[in-house]
PDB file of N, CA and C in Angstrom:
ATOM      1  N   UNK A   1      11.285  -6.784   4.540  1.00  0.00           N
ATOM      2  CA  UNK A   1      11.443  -8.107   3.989  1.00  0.00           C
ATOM      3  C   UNK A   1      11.387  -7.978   2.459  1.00  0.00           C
ATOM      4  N   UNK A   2      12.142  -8.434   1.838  1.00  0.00           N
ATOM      5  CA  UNK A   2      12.042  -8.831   0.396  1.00  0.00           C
ATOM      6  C   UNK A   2      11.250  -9.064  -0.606  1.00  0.00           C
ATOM      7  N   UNK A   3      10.289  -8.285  -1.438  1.00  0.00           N
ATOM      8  CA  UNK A   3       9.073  -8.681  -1.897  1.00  0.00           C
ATOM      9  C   UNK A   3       9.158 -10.051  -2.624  1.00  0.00           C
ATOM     10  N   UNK A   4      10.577 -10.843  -2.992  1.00  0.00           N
ATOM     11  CA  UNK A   4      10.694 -12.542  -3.508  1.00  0.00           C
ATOM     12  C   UNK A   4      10.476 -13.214  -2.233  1.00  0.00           C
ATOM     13  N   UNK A   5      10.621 -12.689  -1.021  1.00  0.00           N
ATOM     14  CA  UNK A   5      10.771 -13.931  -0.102  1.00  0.00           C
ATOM     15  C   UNK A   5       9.125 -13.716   0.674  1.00  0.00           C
ATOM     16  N   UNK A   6       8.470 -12.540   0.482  1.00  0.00           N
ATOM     17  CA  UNK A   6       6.875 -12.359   0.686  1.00  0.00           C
ATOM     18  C   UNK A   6       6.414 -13.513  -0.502  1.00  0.00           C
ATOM     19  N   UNK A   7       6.903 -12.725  -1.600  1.00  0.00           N
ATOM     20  CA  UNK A   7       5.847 -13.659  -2.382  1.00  0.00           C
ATOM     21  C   UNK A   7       5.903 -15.316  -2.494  1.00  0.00           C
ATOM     22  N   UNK A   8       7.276 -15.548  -2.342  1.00  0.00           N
ATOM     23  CA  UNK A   8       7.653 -17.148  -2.114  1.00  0.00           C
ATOM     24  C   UNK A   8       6.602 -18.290  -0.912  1.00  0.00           C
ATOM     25  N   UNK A   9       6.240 -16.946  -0.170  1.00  0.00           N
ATOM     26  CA  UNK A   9       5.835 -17.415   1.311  1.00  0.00           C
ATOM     27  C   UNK A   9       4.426 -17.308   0.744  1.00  0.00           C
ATOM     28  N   UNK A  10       3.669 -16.427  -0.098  1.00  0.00           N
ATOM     29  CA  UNK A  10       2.335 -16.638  -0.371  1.00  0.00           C
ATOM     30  C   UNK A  10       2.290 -17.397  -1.563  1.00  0.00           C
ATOM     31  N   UNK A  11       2.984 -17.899  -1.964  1.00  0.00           N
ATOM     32  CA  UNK A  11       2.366 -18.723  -2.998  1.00  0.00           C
ATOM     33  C   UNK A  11       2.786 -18.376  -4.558  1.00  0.00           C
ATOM     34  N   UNK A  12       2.947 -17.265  -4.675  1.00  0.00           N
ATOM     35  CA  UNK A  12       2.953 -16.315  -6.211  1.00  0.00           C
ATOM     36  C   UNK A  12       4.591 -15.905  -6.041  1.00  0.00           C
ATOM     37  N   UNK A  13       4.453 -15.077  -7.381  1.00  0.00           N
ATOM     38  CA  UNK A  13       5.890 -14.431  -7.888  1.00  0.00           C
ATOM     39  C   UNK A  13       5.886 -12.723  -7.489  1.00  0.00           C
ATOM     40  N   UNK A  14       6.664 -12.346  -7.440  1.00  0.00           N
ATOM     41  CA  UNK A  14       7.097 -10.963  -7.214  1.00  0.00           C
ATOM     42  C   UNK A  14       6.526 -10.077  -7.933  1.00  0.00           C
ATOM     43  N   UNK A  15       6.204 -10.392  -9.277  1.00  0.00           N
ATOM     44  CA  UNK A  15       5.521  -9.077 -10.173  1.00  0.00           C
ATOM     45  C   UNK A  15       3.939  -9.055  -9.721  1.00  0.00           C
ATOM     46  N   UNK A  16       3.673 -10.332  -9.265  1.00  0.00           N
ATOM     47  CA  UNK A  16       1.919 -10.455  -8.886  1.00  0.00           C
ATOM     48  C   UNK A  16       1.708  -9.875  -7.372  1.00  0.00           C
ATOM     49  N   UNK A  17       3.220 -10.099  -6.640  1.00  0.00           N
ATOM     50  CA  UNK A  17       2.759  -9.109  -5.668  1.00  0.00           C
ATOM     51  C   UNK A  17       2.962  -7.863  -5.215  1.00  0.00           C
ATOM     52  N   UNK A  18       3.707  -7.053  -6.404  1.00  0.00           N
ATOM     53  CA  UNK A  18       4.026  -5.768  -6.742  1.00  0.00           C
ATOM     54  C   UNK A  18       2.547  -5.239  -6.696  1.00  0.00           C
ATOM     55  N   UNK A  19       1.896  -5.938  -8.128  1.00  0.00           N
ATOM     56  CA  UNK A  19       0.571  -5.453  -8.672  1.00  0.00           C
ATOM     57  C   UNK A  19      -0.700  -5.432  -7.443  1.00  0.00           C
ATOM     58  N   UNK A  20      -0.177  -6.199  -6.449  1.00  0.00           N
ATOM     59  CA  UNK A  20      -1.093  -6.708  -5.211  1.00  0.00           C
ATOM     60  C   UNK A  20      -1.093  -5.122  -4.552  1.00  0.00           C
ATOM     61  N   UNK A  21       0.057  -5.016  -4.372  1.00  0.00           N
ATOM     62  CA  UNK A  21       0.433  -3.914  -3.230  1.00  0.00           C
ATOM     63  C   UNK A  21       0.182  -2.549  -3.866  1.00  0.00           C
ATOM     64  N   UNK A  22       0.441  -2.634  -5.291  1.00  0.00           N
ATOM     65  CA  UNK A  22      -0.033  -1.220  -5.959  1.00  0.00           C
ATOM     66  C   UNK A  22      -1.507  -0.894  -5.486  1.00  0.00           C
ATOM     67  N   UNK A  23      -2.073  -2.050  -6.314  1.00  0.00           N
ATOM     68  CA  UNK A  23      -3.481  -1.960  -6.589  1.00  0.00           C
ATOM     69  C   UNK A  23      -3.945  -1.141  -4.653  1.00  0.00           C
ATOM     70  N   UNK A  24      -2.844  -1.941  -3.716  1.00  0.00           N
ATOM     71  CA  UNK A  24      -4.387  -1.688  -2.415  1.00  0.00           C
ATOM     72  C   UNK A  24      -3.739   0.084  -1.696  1.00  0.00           C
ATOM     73  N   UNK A  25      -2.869   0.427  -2.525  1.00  0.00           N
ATOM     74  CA  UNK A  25      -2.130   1.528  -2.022  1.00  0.00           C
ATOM     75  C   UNK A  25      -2.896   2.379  -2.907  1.00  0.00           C
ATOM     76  N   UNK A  26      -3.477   2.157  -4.016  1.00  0.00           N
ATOM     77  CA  UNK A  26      -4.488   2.621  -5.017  1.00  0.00           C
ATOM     78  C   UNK A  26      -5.801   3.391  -4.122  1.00  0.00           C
ATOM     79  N   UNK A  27      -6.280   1.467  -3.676  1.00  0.00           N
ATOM     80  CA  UNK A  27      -7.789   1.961  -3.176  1.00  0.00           C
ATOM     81  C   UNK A  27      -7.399   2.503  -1.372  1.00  0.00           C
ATOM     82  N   UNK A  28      -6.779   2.186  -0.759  1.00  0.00           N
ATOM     83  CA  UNK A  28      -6.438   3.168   0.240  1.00  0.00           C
ATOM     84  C   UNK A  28      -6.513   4.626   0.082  1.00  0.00           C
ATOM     85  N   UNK A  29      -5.191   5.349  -0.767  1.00  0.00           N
ATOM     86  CA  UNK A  29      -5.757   6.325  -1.003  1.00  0.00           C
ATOM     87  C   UNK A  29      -7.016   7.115  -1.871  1.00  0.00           C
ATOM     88  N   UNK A  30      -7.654   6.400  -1.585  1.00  0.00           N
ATOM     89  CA  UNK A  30      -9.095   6.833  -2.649  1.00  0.00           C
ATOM     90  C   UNK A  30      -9.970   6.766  -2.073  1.00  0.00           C
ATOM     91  N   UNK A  31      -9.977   5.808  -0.839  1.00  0.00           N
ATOM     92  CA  UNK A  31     -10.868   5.453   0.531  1.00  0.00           C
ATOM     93  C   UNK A  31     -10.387   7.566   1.580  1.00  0.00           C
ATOM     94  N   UNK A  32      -9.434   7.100   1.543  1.00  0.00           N
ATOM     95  CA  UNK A  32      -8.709   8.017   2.559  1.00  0.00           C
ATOM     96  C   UNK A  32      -9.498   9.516   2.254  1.00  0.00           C
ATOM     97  N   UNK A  33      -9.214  10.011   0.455  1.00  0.00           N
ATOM     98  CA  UNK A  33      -9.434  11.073  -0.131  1.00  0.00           C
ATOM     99  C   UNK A  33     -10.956  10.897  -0.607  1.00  0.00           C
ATOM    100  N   UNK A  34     -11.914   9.908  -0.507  1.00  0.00           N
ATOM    101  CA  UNK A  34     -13.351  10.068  -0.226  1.00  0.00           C
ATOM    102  C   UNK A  34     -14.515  10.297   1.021  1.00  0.00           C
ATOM    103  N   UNK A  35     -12.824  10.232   2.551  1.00  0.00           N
ATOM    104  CA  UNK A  35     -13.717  10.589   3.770  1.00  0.00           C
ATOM    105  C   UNK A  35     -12.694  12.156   4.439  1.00  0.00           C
ATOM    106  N   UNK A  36     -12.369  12.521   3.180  1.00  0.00           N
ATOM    107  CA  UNK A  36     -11.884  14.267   3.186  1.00  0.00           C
ATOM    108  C   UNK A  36     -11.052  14.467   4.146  1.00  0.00           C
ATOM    109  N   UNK A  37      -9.986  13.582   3.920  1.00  0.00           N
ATOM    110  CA  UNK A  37      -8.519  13.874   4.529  1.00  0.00           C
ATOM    111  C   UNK A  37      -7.470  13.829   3.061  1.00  0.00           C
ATOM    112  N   UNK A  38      -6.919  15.151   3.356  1.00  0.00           N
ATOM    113  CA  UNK A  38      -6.186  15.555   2.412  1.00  0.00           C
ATOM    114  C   UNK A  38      -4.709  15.099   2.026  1.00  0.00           C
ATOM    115  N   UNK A  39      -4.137  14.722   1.385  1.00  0.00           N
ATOM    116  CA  UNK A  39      -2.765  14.083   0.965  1.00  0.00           C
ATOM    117  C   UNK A  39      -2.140  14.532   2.120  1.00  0.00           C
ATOM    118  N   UNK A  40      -2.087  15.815   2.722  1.00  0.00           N
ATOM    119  CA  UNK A  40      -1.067  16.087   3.599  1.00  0.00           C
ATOM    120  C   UNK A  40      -1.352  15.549   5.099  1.00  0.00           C
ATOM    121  N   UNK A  41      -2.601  15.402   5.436  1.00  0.00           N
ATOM    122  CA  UNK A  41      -2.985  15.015   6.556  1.00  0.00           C
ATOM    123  C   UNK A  41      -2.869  13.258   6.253  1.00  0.00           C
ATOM    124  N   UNK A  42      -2.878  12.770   5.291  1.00  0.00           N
ATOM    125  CA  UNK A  42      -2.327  11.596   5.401  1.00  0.00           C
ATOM    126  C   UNK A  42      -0.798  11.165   5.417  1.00  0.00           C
ATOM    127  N   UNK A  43      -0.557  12.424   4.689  1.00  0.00           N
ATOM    128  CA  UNK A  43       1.661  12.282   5.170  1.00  0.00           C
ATOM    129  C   UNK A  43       1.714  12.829   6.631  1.00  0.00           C
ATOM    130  N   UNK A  44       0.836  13.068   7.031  1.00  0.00           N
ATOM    131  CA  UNK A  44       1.551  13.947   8.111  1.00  0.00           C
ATOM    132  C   UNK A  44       1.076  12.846   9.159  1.00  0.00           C
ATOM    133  N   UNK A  45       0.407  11.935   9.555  1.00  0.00           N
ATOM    134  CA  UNK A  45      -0.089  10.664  10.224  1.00  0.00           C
ATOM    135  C   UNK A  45       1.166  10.092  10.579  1.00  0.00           C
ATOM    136  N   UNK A  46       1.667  10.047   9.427  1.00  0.00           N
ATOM    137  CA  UNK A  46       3.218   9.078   9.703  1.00  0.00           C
ATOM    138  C   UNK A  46       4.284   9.850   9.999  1.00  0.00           C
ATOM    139  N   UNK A  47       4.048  11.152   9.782  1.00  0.00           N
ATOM    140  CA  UNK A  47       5.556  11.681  10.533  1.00  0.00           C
ATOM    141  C   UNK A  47       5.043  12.051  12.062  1.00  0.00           C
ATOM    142  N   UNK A  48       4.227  11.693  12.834  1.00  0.00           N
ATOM    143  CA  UNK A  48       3.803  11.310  13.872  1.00  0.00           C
ATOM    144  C   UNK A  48       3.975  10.468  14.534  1.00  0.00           C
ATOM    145  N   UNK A  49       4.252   9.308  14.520  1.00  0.00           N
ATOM    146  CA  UNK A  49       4.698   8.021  14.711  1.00  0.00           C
ATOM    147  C   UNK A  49       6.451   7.878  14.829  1.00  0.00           C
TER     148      UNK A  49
END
């Protein structure tokens, strides 16, 4: 889906929910890489699926 027609639907503009989605792709991987799973074991999750 379109990040204008997400953000239209929450309320805000597209650059605020760029910064939304950065920011939690931020603390995800920082959550992920503080319970010692390594960048690759987190790419490799999804080529599983």
């Amino acid at each position: 889906m379109p990040l204008e027609i997400v953000a239209e639907r929450m309320g805000t503009n597209r650059n605020a929910l760029y910064k939304l989605i950065h920011d939690a792709r931020k603390r995800l991987k920082h959550e992920l890489l503080a319970e010692g799973l390594s960048i690759e074991d987190i790419l490799g999750a999804f080529d599983a699926v």
